[in-house]
PDB file of N, CA and C in Angstrom:
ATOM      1  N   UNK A   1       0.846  -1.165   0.000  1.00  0.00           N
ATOM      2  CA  UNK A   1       0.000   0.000   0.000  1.00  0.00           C
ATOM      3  C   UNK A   1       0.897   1.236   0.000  1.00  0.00           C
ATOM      4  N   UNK A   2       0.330   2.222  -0.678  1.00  0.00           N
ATOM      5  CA  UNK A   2       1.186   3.545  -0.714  1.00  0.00           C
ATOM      6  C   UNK A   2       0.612   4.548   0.496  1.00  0.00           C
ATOM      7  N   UNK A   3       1.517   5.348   0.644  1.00  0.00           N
ATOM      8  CA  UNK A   3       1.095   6.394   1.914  1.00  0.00           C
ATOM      9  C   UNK A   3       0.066   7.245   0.928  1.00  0.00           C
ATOM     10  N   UNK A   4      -0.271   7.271  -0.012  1.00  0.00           N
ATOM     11  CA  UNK A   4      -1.405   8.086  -0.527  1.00  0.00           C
ATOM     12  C   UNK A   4      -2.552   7.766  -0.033  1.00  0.00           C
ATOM     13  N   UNK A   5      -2.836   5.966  -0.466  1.00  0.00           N
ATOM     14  CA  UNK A   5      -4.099   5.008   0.113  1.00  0.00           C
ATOM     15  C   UNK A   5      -4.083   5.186   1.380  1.00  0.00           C
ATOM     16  N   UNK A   6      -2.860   5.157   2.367  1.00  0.00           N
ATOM     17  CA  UNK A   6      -3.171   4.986   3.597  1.00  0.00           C
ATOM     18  C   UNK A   6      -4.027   6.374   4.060  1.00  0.00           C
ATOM     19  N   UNK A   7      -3.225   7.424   3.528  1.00  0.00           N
ATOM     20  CA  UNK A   7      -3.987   8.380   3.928  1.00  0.00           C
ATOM     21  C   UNK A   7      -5.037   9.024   3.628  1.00  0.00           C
ATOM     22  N   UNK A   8      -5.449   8.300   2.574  1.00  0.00           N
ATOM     23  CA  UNK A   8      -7.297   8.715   2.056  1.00  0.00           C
ATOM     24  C   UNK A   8      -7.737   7.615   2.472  1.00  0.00           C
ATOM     25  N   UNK A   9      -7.520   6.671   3.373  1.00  0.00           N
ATOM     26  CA  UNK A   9      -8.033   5.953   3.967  1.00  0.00           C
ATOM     27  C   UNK A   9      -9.089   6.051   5.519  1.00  0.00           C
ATOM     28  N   UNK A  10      -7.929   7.204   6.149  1.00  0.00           N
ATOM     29  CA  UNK A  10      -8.428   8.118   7.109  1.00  0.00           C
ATOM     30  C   UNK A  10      -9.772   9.185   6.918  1.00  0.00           C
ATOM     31  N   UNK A  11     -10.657   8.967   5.948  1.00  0.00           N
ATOM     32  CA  UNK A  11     -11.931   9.443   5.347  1.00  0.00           C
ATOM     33  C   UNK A  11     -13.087   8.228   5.337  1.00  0.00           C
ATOM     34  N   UNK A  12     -12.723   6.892   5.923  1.00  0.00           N
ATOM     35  CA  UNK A  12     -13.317   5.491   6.127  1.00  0.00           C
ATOM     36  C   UNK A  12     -13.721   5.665   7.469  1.00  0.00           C
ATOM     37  N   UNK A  13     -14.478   4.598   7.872  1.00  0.00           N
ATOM     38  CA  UNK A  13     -14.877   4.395   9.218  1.00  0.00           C
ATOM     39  C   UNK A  13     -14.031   3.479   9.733  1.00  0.00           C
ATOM     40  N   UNK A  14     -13.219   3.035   9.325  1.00  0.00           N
ATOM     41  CA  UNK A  14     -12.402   1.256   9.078  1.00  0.00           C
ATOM     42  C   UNK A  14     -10.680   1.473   8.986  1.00  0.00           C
ATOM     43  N   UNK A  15     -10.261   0.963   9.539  1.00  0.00           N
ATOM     44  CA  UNK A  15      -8.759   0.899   8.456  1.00  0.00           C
ATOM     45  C   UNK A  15      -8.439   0.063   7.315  1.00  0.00           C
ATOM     46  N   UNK A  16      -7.861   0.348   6.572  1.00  0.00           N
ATOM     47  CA  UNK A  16      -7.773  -0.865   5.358  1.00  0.00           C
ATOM     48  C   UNK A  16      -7.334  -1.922   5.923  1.00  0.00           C
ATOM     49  N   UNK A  17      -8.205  -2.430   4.735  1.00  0.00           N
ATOM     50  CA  UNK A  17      -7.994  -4.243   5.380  1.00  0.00           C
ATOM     51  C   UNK A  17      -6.813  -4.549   4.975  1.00  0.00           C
ATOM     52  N   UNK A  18      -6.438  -5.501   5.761  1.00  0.00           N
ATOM     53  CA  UNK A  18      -5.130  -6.238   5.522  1.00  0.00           C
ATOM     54  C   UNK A  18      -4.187  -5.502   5.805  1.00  0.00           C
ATOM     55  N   UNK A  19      -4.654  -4.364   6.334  1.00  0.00           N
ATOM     56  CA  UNK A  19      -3.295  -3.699   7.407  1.00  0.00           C
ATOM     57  C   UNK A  19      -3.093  -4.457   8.382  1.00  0.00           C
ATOM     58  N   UNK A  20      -1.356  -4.187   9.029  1.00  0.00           N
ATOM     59  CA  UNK A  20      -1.114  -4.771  10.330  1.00  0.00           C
ATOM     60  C   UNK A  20      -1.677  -3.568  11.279  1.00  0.00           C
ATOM     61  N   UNK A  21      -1.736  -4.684  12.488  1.00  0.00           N
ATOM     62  CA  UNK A  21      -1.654  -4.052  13.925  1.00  0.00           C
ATOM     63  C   UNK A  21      -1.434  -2.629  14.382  1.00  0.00           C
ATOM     64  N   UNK A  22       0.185  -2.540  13.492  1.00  0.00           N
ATOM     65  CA  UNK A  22       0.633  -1.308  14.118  1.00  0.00           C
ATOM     66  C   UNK A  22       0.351  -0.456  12.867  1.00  0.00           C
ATOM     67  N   UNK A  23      -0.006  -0.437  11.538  1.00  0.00           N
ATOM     68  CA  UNK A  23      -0.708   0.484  10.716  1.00  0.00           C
ATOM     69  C   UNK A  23      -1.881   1.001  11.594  1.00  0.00           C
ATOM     70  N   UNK A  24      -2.593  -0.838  12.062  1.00  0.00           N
ATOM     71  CA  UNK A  24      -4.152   0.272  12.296  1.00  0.00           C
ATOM     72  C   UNK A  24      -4.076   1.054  13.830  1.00  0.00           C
ATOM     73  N   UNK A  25      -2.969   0.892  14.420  1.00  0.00           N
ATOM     74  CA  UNK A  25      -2.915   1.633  15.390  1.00  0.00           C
ATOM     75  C   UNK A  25      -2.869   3.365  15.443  1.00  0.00           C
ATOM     76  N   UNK A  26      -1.959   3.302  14.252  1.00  0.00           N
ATOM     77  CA  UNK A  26      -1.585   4.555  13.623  1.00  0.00           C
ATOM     78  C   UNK A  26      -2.142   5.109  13.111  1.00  0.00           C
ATOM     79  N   UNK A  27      -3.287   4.229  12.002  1.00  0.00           N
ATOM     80  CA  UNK A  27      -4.459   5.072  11.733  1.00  0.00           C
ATOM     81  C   UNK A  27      -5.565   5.511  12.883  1.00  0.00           C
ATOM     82  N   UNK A  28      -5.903   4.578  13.892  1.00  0.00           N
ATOM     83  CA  UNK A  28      -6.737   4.752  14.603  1.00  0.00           C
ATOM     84  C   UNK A  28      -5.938   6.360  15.966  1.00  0.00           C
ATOM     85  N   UNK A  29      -4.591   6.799  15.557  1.00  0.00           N
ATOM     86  CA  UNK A  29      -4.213   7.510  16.480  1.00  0.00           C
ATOM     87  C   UNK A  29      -4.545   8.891  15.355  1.00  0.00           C
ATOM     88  N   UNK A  30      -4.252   8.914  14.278  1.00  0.00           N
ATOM     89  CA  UNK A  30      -4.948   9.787  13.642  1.00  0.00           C
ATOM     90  C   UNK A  30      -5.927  10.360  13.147  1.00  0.00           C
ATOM     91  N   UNK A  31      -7.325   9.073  13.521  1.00  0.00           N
ATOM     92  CA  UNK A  31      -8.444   9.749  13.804  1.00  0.00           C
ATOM     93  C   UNK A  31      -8.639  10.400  14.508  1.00  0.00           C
ATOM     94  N   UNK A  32      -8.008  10.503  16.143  1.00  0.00           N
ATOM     95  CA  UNK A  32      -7.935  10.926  17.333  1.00  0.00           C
ATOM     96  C   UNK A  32      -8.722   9.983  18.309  1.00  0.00           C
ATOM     97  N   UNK A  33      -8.572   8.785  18.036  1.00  0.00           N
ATOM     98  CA  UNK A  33      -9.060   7.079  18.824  1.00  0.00           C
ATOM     99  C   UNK A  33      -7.805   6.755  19.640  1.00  0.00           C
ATOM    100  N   UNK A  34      -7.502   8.037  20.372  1.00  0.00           N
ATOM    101  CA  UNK A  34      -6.024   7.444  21.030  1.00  0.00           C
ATOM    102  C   UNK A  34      -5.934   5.837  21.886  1.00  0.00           C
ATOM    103  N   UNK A  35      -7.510   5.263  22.834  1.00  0.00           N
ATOM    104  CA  UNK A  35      -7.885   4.565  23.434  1.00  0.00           C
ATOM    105  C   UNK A  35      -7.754   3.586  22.099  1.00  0.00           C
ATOM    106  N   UNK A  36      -8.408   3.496  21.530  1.00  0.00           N
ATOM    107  CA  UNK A  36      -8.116   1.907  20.550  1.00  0.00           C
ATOM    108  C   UNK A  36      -6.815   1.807  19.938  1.00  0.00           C
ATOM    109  N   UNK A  37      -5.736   2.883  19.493  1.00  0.00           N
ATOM    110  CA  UNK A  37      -4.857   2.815  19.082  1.00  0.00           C
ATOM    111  C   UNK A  37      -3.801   1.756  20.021  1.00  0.00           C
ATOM    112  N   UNK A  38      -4.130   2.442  21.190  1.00  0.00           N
ATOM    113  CA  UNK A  38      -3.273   2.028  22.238  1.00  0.00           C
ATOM    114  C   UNK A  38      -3.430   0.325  22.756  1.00  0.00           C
ATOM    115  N   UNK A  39      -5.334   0.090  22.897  1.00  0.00           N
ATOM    116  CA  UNK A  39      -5.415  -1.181  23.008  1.00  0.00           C
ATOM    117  C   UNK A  39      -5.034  -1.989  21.919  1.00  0.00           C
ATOM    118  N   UNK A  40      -4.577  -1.961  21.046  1.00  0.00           N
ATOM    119  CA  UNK A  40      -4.035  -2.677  19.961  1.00  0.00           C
ATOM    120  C   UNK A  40      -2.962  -3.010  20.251  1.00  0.00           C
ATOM    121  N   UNK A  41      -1.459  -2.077  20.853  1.00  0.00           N
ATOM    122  CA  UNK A  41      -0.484  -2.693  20.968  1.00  0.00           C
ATOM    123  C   UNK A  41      -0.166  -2.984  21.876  1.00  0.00           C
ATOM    124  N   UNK A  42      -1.123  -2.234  23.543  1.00  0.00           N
ATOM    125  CA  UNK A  42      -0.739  -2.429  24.868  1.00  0.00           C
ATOM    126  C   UNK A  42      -0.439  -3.359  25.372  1.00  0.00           C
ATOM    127  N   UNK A  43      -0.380  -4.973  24.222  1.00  0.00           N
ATOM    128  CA  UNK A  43      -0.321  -6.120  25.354  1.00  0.00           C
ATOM    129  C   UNK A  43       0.195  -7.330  24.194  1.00  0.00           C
ATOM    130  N   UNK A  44       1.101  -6.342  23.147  1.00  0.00           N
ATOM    131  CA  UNK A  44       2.087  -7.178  22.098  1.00  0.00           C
ATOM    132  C   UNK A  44       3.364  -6.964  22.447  1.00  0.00           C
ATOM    133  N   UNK A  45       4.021  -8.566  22.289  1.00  0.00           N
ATOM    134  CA  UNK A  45       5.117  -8.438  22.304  1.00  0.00           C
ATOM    135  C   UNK A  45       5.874  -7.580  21.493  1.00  0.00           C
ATOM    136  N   UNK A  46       7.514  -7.369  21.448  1.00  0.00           N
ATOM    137  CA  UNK A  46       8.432  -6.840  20.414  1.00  0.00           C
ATOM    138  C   UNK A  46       8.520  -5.487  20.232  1.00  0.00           C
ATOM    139  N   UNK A  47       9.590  -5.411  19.578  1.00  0.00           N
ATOM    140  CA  UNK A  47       9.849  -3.794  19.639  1.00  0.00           C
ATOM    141  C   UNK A  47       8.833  -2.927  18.585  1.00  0.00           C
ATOM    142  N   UNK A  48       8.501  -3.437  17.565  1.00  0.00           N
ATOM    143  CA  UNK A  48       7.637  -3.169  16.875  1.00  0.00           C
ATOM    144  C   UNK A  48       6.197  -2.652  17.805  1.00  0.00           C
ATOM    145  N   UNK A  49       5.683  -3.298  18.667  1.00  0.00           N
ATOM    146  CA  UNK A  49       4.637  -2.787  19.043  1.00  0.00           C
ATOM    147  C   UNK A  49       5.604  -1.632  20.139  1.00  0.00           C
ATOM    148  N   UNK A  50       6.528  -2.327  20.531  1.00  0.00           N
ATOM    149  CA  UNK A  50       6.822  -0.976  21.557  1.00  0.00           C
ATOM    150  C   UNK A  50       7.147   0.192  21.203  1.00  0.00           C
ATOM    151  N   UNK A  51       7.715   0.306  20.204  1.00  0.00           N
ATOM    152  CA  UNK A  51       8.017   1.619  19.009  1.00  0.00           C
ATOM    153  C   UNK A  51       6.684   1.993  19.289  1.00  0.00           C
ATOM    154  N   UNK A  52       5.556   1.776  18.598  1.00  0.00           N
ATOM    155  CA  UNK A  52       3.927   2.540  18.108  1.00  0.00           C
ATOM    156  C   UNK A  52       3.378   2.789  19.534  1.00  0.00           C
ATOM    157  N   UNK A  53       4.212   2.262  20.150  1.00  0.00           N
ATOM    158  CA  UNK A  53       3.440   1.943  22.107  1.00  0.00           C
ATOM    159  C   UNK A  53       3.915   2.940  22.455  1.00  0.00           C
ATOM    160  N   UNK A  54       5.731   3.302  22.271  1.00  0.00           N
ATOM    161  CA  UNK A  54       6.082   4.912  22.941  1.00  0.00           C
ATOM    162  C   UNK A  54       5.883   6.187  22.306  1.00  0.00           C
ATOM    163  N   UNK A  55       5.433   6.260  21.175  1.00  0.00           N
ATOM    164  CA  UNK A  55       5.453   7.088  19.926  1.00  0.00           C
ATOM    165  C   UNK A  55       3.414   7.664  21.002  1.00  0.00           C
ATOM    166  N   UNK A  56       2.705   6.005  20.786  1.00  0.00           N
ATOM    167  CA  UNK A  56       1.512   6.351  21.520  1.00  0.00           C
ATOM    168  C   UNK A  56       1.504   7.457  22.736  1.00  0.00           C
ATOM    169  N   UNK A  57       2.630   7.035  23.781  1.00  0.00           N
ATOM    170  CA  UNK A  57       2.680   8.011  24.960  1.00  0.00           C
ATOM    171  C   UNK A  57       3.034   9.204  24.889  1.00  0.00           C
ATOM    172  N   UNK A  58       3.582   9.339  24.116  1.00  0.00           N
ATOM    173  CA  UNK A  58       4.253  10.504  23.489  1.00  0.00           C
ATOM    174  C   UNK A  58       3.205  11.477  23.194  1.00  0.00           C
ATOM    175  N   UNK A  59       2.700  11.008  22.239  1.00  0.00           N
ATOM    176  CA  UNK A  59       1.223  11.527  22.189  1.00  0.00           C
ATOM    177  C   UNK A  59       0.562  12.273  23.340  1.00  0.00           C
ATOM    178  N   UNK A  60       0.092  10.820  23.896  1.00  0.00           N
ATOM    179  CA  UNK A  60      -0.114  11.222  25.316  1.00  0.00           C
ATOM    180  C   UNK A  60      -0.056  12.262  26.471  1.00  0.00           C
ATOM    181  N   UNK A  61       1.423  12.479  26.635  1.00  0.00           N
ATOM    182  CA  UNK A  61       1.852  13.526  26.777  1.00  0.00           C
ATOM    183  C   UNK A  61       2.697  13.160  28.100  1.00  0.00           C
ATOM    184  N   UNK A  62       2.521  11.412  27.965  1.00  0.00           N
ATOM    185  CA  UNK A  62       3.122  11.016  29.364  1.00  0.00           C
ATOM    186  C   UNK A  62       4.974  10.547  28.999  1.00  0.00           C
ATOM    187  N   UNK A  63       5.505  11.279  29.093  1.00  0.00           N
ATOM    188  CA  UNK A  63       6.755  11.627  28.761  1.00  0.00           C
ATOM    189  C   UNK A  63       7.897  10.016  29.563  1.00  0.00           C
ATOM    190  N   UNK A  64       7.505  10.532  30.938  1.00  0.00           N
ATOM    191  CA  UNK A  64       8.311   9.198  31.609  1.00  0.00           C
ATOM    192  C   UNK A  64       8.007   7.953  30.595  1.00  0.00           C
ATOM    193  N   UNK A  65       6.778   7.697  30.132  1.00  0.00           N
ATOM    194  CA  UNK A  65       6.152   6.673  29.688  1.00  0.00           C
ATOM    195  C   UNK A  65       6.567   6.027  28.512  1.00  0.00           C
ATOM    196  N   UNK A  66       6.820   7.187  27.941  1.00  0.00           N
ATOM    197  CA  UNK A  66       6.932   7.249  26.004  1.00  0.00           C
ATOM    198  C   UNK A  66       8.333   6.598  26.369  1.00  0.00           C
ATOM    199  N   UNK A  67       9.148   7.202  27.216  1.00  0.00           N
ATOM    200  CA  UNK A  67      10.901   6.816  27.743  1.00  0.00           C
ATOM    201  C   UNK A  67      11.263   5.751  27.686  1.00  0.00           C
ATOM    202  N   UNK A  68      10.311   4.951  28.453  1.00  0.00           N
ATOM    203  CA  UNK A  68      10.327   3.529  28.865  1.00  0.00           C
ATOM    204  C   UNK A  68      10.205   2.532  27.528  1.00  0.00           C
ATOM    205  N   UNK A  69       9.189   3.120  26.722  1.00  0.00           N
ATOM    206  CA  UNK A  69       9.053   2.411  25.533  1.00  0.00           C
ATOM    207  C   UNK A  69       9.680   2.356  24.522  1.00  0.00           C
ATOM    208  N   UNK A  70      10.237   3.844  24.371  1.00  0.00           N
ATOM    209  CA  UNK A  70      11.597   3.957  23.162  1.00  0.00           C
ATOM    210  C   UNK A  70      12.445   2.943  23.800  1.00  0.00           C
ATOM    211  N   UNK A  71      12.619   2.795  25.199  1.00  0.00           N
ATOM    212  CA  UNK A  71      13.800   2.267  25.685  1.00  0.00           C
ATOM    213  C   UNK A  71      13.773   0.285  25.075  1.00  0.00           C
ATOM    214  N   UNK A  72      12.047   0.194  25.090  1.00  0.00           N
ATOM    215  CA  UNK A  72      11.954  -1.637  25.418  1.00  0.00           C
ATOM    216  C   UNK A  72      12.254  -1.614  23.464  1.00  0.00           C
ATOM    217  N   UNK A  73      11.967  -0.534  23.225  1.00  0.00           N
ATOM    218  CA  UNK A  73      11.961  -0.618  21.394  1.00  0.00           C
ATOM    219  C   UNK A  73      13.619  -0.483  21.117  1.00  0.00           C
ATOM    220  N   UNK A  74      14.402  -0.283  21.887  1.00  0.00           N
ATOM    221  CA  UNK A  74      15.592  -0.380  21.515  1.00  0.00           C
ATOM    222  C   UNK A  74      15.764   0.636  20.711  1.00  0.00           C
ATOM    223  N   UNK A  75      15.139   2.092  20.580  1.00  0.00           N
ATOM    224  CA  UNK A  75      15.172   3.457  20.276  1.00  0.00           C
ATOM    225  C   UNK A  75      15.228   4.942  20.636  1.00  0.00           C
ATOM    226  N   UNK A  76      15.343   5.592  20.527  1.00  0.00           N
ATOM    227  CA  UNK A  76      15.796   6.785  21.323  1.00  0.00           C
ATOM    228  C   UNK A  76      14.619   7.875  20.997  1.00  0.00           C
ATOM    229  N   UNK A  77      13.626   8.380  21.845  1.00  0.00           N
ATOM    230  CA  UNK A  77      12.833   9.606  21.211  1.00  0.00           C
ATOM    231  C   UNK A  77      13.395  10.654  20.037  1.00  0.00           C
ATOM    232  N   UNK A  78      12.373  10.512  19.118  1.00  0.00           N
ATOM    233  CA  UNK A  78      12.986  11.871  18.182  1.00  0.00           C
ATOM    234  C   UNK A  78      13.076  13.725  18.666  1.00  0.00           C
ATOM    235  N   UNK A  79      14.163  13.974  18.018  1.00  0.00           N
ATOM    236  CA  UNK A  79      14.194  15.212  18.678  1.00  0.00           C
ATOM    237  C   UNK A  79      12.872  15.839  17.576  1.00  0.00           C
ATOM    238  N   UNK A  80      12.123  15.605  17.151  1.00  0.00           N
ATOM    239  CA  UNK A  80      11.368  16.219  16.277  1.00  0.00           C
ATOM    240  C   UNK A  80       9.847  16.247  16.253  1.00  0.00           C
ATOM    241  N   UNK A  81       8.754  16.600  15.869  1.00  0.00           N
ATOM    242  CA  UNK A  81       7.277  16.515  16.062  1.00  0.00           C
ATOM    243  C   UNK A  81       6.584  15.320  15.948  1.00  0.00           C
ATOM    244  N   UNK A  82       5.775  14.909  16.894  1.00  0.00           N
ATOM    245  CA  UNK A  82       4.628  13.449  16.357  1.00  0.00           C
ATOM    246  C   UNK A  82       4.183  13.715  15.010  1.00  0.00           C
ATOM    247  N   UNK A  83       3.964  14.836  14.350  1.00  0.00           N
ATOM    248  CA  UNK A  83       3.644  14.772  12.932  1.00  0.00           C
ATOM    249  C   UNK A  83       4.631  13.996  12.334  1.00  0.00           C
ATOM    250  N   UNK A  84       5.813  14.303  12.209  1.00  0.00           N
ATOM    251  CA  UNK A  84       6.934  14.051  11.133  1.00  0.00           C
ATOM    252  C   UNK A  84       6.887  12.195  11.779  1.00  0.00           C
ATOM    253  N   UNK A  85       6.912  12.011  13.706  1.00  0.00           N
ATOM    254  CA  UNK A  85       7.255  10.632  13.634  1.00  0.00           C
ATOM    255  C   UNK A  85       6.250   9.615  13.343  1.00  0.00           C
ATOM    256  N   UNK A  86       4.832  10.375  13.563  1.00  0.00           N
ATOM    257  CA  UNK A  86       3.859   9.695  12.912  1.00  0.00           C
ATOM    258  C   UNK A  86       4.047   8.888  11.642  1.00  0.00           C
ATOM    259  N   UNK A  87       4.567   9.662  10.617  1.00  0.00           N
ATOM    260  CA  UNK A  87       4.756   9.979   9.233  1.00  0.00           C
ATOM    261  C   UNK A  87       5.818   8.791   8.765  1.00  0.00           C
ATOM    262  N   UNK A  88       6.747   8.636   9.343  1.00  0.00           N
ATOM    263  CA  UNK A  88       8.148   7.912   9.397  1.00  0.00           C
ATOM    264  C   UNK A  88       7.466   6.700   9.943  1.00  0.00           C
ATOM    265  N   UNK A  89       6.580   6.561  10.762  1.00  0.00           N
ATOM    266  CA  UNK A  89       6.213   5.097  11.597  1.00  0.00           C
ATOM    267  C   UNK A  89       5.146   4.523  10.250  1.00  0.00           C
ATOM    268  N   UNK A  90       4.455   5.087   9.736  1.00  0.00           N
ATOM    269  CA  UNK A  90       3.292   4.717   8.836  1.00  0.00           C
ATOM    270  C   UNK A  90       4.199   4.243   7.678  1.00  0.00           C
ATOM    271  N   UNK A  91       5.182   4.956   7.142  1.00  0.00           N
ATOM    272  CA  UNK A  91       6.258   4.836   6.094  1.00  0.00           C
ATOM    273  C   UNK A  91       6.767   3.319   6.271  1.00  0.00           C
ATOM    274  N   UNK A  92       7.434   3.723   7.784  1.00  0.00           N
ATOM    275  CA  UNK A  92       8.041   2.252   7.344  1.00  0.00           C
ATOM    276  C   UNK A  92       7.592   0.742   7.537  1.00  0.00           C
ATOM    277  N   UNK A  93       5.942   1.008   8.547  1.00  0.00           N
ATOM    278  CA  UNK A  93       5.158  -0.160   8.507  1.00  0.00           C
ATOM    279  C   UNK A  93       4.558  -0.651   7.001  1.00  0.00           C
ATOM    280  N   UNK A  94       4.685   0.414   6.314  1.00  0.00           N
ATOM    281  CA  UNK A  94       4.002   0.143   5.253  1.00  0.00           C
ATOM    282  C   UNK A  94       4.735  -0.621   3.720  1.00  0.00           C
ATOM    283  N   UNK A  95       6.378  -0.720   3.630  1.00  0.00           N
ATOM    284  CA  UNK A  95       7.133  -1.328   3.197  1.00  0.00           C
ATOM    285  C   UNK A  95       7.233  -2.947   3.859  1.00  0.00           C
TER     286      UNK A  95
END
């Protein structure tokens, strides 16, 4: 899928099918469904969910939180906006 589809996708009630987990998390954080985004990865293994899990807190705004999760993701917070890491997380789930 291209980031074009994904993102005229966000005009659905649904995420596209045959997305993973952490796509529809990402879509569901850009509806502003922060609660379902989150129950999606809150209780997956791997760094993969923990990446979309601290990126989630981040969001959030719970900072200690987001810390912990870059940390289990084996990643470091971006010095840069949830827009741009949003953007980069959808990118590279989507390859």
């Amino acid at each position: 899928m291209e980031l074009s589809v994904f993102m005229s996708s966000l005009e659905n009630s649904h995420p596209p099918a045959n997305s993973s987990v952490y796509l529809q998390a990402l879509w569901y954080d850009r509806k502003g469904n922060w609660k379902a985004a989150h129950d999606l990865v809150d209780s997956l293994p791997g760094r993969d969910a923990a990446r979309v899990h601290a990126y989630l807190h981040r969001v959030e705004g719970d900072e200690w939180n987001a810390e912990y999760w870059y940390s289990r993701a084996a990643a470091t917070k971006p010095g840069y906006g949830l827009e741009q890491e949003w953007e980069e997380l959808v990118r590279h789930y989507l390859q």
